[in-house]
Protein backbone atom coordinates (compact mmCIF):
# COMPACT_ATOMS: atom_id res chain seq x y z
CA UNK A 1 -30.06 10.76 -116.47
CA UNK A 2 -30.70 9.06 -113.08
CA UNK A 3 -33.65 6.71 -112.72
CA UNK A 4 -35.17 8.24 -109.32
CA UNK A 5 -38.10 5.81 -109.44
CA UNK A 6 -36.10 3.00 -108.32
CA UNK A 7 -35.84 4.43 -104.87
CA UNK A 8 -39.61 4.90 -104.89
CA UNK A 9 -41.91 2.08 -103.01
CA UNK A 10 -44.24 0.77 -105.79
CA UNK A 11 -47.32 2.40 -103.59
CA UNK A 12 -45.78 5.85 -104.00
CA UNK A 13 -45.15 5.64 -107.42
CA UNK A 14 -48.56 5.14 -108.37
CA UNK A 15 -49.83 7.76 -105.92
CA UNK A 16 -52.12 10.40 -107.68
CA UNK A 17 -51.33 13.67 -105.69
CA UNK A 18 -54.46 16.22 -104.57
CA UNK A 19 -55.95 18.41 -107.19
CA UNK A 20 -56.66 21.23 -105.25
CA UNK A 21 -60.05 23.74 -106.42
CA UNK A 22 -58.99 26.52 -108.48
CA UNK A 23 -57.85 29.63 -107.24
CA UNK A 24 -59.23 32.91 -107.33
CA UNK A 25 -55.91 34.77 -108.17
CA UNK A 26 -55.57 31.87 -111.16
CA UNK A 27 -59.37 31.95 -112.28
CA UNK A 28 -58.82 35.61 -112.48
CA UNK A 29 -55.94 35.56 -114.51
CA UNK A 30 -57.10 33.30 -116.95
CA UNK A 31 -60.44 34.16 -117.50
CA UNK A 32 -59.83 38.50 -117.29
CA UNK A 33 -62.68 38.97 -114.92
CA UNK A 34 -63.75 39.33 -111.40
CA UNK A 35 -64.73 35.92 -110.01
CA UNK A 36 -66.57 35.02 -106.63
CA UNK A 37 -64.96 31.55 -105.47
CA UNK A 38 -67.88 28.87 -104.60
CA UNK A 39 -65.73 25.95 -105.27
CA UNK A 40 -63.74 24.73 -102.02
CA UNK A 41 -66.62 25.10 -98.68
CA UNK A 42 -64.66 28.12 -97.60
CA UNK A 43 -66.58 30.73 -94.84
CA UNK A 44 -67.84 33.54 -97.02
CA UNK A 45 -67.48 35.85 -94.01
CA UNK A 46 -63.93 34.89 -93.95
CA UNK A 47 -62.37 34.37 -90.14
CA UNK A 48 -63.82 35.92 -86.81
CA UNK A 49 -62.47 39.16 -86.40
CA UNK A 50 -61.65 38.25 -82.95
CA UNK A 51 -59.40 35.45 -84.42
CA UNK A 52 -57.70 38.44 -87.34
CA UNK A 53 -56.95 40.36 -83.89
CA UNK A 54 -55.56 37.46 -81.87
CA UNK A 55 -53.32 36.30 -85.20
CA UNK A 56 -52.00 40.05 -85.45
CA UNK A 57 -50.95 40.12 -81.86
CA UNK A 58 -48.78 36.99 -81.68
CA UNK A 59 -47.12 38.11 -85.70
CA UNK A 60 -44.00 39.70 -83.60
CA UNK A 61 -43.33 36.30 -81.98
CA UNK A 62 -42.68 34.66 -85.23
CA UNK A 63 -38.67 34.18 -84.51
CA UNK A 64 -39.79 31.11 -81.82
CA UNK A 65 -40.95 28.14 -82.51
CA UNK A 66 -45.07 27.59 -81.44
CA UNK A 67 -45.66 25.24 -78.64
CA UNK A 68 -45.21 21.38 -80.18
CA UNK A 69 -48.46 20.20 -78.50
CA UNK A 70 -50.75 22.86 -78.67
CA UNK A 71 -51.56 22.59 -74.86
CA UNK A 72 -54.08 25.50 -74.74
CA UNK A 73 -55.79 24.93 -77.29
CA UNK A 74 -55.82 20.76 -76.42
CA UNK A 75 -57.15 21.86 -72.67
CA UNK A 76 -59.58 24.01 -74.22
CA UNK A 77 -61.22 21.89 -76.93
CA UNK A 78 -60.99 18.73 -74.00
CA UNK A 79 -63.41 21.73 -71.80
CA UNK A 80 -65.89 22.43 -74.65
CA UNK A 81 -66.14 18.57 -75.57
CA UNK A 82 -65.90 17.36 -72.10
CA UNK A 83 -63.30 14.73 -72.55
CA UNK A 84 -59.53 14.40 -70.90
CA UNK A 85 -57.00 16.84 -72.96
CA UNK A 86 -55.20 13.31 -73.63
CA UNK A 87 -58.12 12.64 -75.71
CA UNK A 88 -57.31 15.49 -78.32
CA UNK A 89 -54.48 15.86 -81.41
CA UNK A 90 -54.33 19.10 -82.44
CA UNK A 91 -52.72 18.83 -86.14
CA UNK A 92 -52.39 21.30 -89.05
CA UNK A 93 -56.13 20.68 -90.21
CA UNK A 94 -58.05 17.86 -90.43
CA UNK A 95 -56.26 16.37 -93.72
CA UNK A 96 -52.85 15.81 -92.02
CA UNK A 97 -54.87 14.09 -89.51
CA UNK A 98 -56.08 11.54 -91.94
CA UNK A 99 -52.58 11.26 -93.06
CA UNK A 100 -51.09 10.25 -89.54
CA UNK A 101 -54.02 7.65 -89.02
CA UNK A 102 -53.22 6.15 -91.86
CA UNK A 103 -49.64 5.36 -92.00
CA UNK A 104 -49.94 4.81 -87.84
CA UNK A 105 -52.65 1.74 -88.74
CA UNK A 106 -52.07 0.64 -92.19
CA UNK A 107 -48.99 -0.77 -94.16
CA UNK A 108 -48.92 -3.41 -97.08
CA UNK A 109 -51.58 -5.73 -96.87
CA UNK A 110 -54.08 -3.78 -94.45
CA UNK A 111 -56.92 -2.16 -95.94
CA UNK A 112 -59.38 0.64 -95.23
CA UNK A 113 -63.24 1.27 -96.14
CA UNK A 114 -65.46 4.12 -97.18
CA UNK A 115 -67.89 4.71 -99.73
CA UNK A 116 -67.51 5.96 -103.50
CA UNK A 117 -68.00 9.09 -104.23
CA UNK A 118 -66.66 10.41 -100.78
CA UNK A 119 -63.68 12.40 -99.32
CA UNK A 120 -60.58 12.96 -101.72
CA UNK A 121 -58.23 12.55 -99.54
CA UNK A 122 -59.14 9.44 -98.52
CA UNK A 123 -57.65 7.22 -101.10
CA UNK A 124 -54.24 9.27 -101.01
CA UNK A 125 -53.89 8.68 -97.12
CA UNK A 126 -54.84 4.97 -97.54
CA UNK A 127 -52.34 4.46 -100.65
CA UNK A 128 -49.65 6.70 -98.96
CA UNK A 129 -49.32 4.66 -95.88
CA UNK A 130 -49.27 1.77 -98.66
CA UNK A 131 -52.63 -0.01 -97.67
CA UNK A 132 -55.47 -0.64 -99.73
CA UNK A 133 -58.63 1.12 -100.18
CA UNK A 134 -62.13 -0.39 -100.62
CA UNK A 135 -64.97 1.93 -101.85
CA UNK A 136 -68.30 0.51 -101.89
CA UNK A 137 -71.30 1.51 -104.04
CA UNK A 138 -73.50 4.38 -102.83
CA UNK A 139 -77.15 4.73 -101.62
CA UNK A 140 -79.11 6.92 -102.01
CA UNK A 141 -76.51 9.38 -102.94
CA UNK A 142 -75.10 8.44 -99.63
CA UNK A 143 -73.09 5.80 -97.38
CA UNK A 144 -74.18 2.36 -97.55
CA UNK A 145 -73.27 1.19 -94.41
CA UNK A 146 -74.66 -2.30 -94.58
CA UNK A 147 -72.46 -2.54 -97.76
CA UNK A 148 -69.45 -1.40 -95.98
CA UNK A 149 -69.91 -4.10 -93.03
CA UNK A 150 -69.80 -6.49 -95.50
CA UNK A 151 -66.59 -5.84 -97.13
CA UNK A 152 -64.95 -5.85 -93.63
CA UNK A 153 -62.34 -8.47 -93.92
CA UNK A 154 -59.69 -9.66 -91.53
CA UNK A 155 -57.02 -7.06 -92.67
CA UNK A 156 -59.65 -4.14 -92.26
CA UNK A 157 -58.24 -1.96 -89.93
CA UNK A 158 -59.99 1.43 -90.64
CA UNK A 159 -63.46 2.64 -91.50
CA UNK A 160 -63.65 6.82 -92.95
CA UNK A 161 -67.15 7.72 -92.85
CA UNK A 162 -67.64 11.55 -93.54
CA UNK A 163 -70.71 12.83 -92.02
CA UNK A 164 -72.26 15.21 -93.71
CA UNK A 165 -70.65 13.48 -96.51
CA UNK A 166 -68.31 15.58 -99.10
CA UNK A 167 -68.88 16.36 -101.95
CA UNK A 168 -72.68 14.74 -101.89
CA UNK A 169 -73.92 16.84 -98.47
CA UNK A 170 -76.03 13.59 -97.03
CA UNK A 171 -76.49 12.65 -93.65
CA UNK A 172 -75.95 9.06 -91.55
CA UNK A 173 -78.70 9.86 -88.78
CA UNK A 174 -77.10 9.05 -85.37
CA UNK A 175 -79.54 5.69 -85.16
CA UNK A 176 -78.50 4.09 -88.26
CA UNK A 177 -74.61 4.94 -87.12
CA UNK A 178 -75.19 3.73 -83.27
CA UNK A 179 -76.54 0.54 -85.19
CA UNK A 180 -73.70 0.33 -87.95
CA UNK A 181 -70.91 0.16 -85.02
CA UNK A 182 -73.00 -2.41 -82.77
CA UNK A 183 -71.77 -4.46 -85.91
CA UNK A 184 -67.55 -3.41 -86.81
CA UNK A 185 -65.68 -5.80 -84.96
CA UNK A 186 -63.19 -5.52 -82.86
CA UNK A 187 -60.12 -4.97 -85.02
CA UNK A 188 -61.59 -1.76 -86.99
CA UNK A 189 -61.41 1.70 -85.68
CA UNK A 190 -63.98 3.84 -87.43
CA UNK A 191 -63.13 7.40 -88.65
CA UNK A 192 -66.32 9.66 -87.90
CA UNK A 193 -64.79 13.11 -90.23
CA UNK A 194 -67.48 15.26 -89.25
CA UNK A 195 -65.36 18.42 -90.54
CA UNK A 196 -69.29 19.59 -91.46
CA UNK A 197 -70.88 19.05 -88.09
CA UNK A 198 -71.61 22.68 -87.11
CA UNK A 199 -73.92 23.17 -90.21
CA UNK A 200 -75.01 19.50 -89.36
CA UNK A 201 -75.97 20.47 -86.58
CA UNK A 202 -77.51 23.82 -86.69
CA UNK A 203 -79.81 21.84 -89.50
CA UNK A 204 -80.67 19.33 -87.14
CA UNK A 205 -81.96 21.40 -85.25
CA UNK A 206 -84.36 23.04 -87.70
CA UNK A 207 -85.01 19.59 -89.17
CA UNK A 208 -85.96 17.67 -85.75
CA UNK A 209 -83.36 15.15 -86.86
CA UNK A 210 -80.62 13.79 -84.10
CA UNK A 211 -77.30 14.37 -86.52
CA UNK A 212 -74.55 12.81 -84.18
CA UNK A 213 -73.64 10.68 -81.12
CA UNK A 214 -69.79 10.54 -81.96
CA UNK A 215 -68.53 12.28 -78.77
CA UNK A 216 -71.20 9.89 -76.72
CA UNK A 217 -69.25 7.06 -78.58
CA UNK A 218 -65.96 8.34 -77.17
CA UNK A 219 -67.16 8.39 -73.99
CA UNK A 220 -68.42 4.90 -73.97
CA UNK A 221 -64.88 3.85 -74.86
CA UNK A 222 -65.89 2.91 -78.31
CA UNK A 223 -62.82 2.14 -81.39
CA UNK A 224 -64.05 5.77 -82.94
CA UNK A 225 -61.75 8.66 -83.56
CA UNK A 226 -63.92 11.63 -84.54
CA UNK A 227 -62.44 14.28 -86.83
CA UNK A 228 -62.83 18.30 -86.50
CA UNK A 229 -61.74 21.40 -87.99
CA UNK A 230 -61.78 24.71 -87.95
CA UNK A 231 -61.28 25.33 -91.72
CA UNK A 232 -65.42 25.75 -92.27
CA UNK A 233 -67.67 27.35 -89.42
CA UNK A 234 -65.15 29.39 -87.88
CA UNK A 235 -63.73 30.41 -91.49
CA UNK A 236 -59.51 29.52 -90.81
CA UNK A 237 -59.30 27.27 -93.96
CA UNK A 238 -55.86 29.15 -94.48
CA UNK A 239 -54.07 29.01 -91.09
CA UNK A 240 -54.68 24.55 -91.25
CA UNK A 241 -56.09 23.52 -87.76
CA UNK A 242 -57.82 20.62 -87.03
CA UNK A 243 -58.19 18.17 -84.25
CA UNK A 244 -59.47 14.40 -83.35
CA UNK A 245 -61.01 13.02 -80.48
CA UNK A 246 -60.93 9.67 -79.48
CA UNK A 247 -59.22 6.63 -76.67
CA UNK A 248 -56.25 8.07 -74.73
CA UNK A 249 -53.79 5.23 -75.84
CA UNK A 250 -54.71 5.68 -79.43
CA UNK A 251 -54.48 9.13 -80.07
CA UNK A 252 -50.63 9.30 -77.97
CA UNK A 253 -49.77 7.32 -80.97
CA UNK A 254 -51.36 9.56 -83.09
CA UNK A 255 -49.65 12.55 -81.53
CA UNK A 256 -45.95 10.83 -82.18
CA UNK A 257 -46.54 10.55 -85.52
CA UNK A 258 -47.56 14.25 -85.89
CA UNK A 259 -44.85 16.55 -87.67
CA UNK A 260 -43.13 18.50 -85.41
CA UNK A 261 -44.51 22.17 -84.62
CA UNK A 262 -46.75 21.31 -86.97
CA UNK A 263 -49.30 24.11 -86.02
CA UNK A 264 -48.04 27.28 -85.97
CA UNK A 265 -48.29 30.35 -83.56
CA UNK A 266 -50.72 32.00 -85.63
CA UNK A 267 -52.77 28.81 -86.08
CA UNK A 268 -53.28 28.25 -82.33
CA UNK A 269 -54.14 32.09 -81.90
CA UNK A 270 -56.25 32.05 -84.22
CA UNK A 271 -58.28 28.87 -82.71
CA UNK A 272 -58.59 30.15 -79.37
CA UNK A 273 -59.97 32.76 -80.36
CA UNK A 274 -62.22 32.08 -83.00
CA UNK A 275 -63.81 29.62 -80.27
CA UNK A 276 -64.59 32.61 -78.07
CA UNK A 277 -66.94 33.93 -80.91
CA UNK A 278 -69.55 32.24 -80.80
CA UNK A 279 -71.48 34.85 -82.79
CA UNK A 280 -69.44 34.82 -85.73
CA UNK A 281 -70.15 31.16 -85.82
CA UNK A 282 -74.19 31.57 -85.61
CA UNK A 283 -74.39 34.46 -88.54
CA UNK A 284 -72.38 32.20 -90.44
CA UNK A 285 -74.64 28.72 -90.03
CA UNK A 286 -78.08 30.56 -90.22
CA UNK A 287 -76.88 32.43 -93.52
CA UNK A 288 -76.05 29.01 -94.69
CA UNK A 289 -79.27 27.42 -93.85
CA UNK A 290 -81.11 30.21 -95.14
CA UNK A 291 -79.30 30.69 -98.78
CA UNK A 292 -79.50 26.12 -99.13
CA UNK A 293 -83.12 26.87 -98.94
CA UNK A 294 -82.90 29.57 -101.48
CA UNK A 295 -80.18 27.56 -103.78
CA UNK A 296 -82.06 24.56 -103.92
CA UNK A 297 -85.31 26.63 -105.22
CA UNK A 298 -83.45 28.87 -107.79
CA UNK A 299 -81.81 25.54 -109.31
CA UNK A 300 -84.68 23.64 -108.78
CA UNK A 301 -86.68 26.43 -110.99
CA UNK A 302 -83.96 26.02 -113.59
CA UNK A 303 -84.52 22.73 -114.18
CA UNK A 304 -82.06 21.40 -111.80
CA UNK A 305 -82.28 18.74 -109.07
CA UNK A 306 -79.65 19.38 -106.41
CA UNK A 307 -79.44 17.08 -103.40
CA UNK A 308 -80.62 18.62 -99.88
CA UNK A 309 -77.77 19.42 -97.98
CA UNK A 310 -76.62 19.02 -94.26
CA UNK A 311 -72.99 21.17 -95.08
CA UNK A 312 -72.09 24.02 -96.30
CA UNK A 313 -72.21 23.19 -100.16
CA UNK A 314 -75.00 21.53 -102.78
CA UNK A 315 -73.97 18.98 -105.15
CA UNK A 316 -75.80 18.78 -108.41
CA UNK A 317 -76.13 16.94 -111.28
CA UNK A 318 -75.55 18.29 -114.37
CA UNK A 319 -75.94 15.50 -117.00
CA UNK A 320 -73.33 17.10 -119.31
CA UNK A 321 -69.28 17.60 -118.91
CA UNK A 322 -69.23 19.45 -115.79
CA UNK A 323 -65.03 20.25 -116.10
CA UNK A 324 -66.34 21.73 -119.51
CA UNK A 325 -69.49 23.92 -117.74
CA UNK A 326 -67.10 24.66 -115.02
CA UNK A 327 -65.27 26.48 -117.31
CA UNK A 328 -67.92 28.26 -118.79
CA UNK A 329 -69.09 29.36 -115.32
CA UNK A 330 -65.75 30.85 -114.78
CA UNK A 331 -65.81 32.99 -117.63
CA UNK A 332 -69.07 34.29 -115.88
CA UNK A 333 -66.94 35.12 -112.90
CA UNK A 334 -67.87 32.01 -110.35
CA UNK A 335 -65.65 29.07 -109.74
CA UNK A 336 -67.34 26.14 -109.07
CA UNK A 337 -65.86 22.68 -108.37
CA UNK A 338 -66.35 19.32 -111.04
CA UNK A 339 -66.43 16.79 -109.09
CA UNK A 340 -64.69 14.55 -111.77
CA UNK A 341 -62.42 13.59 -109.20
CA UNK A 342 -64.91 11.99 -106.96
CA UNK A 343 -66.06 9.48 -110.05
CA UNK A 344 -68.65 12.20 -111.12
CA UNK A 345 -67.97 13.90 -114.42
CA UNK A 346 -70.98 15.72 -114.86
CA UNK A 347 -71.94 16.71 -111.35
CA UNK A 348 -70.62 20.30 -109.72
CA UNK A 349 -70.11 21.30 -105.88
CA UNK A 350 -71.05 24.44 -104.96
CA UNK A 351 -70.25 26.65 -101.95
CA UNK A 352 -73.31 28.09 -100.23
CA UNK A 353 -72.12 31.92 -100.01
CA UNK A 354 -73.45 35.19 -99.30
CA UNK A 355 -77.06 36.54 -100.13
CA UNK A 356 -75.16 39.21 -102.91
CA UNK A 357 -72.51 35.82 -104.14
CA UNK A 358 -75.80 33.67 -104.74
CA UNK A 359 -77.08 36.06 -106.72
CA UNK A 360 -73.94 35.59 -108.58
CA UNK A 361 -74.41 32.40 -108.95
CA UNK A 362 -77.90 32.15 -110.29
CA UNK A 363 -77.41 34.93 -113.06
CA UNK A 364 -74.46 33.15 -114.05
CA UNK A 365 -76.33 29.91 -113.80
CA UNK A 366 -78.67 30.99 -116.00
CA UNK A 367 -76.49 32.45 -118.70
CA UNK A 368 -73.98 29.05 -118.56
CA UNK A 369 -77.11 26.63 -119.48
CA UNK A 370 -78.70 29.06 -121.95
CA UNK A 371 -74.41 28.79 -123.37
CA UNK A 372 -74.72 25.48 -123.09
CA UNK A 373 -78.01 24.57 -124.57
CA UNK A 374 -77.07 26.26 -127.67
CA UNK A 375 -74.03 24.16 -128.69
């Protein structure tokens, strides 16, 4: 038999691959019941309708290849965040994104930042493009920024801060971040991946807090790319679109490194249209604010202590094996997400659904600790 791994860089080779959340067609199958998905921050109102009716109308078109750029929907995004269209990648969801910025800034050697306990997909980007990553200690349950400017070195070339952070929900106010760059020198770029900002900022608003200044730091010319996507608010998790913003020169590079028609004819339908309705997008972030408020209670009367959130999910400790519960809340027909993964075995992620899903969710709640309370 051939011995493939000799072909293989050493930084591949010891690359752990993305464990997706569960499925609903494979939770169904193996547990034999009806289950609600509350695992992945999907849009429980699924897609604007006006998006369904724009992807239907370009299926017959399928035989050409979509436009390599994505100039309409590049114009359009530079309109709504008033910025030059040279200013915006378009790329097959957020993700990829984070892919392309890494292997365009990092090699052997180089090294990025973030915090523990943050996005997945982080460490695969960072150890795919063959750099290193350094995650510092949490605060709080949250980024500690003044422990991430201190483990800037001289091969730091990146900085992913996800804000609101996944899985734990918590917020950088925009103070503490205008503050934290004053201090990144000159040879970092900082990765704002605010792929939660709509609920951010529809709970900002409730809250009285300021959430974000990262398009104000793009206009100041600042080393910040800001991340996007239109997998959560406008519910298109399946079609993969999402977009960064940042310095002209930077994101050209960006855009060469980008697969080619990498965002297909649906996807780019789909966008333009779901960013026409605009009140799709408002039922979905006042349901959310309304059911965190409700989730947080319900657990909270259970016994539970789950972390306010500024997304579209709650993360909450469990202080038992939460792959183990997980299971057992499966077999009550809701598939929530151990966050293992993240370096937290006995914490859970869950997806802030519908009024009728939560109610799901807090029967089966109930019925998984009263389970687990009697082994």
């Amino acid at each position: 038999m051939s011995d493939f791994s000799q072909f293989v860089p050493e930084h591949v080779r010891n690359l752990r691959g993305y464990t997706p959340g569960k499925s609903l067609r494979q939770a169904q199958q193996e547990s034999h019941v009806n289950c609600i998905k509350m695992a992945s921050n999907e849009n429980p109102f699924g897609p604007s309708p006006k998006a369904v009716q724009a992807m239907q109308a370009v299926l017959a078109d399928s035989n050409f290849y979509p436009d390599n750029d994505a100039i309409e929907l590049q114009q359009k995004l530079a309109e709504r965040h008033n910025v030059l269209p040279e200013q915006i990648v378009p790329t097959a969801g957020s993700t990829a994104l984070l892919g392309i910025i890494a292997r365009t800034l990092l090699s052997p050697g180089l090294n990025a930042i973030t915090s523990e306990r943050s996005f997945i997909v982080y460490p695969i980007a960072t150890q795919a493009a063959g750099g290193q990553l350094i995650q510092v200690p949490m605060r709080n349950n949250g980024f500690d920024l003044n422990a991430i400017a201190a483990a800037i070195d001289q091969h730091t070339r990146i900085i992913y801060i996800s804000n609101p952070n996944n899985p734990t929900g918590t917020l950088i106010a925009a103070k503490e971040l205008d503050r934290f760059l004053d201090e990144v020198p000159e040879h970092v770029i900082v990765i704002l991946d605010e792929a939660y900002y709509d609920f951010a900022e529809y709970f900002g608003r409730i809250r009285g807090v300021e959430c974000s200044h990262a398009l104000d730091y793009v206009s100041q010319g600042r080393k910040v790319v800001v991340l996007r996507t239109f997998s959560k608010a406008h519910g298109l998790a399946g079609v993969r679109v999402g977009y960064g913003i940042g310095p002209a020169e930077l994101m050209s590079y960006f855009a060469r490194m980008r697969t080619t028609f990498s965002i297909s004819t649906v996807a780019q339908a789909a966008a333009l249209a779901a960013l026409d309705d605009e009140t799709h997008v408002r039922k979905t972030l006042k349901n959310n604010a309304e059911q965190a408020e409700r989730l947080v209670t319900g657990l909270v009367e259970l016994g539970y202590a789950p972390i306010p959130t500024w997304a579209n999910f709650l993360y909450c400790e469990l202080g038992d094996d939460a792959a183990a519960i997980a299971k057992r809340f499966q077999t009550e027909g809701v598939i929530v997400r151990p966050l293992g993964p993240w370096g937290a075995p006995t914490a859970i992620r869950i997806t802030l659904g519908t009024p009728e899903q939560n109610d799901v969710l807090l029967r089966a709640f109930k019925k998984v600790i009263e389970r687990t309370a009697a082994r």
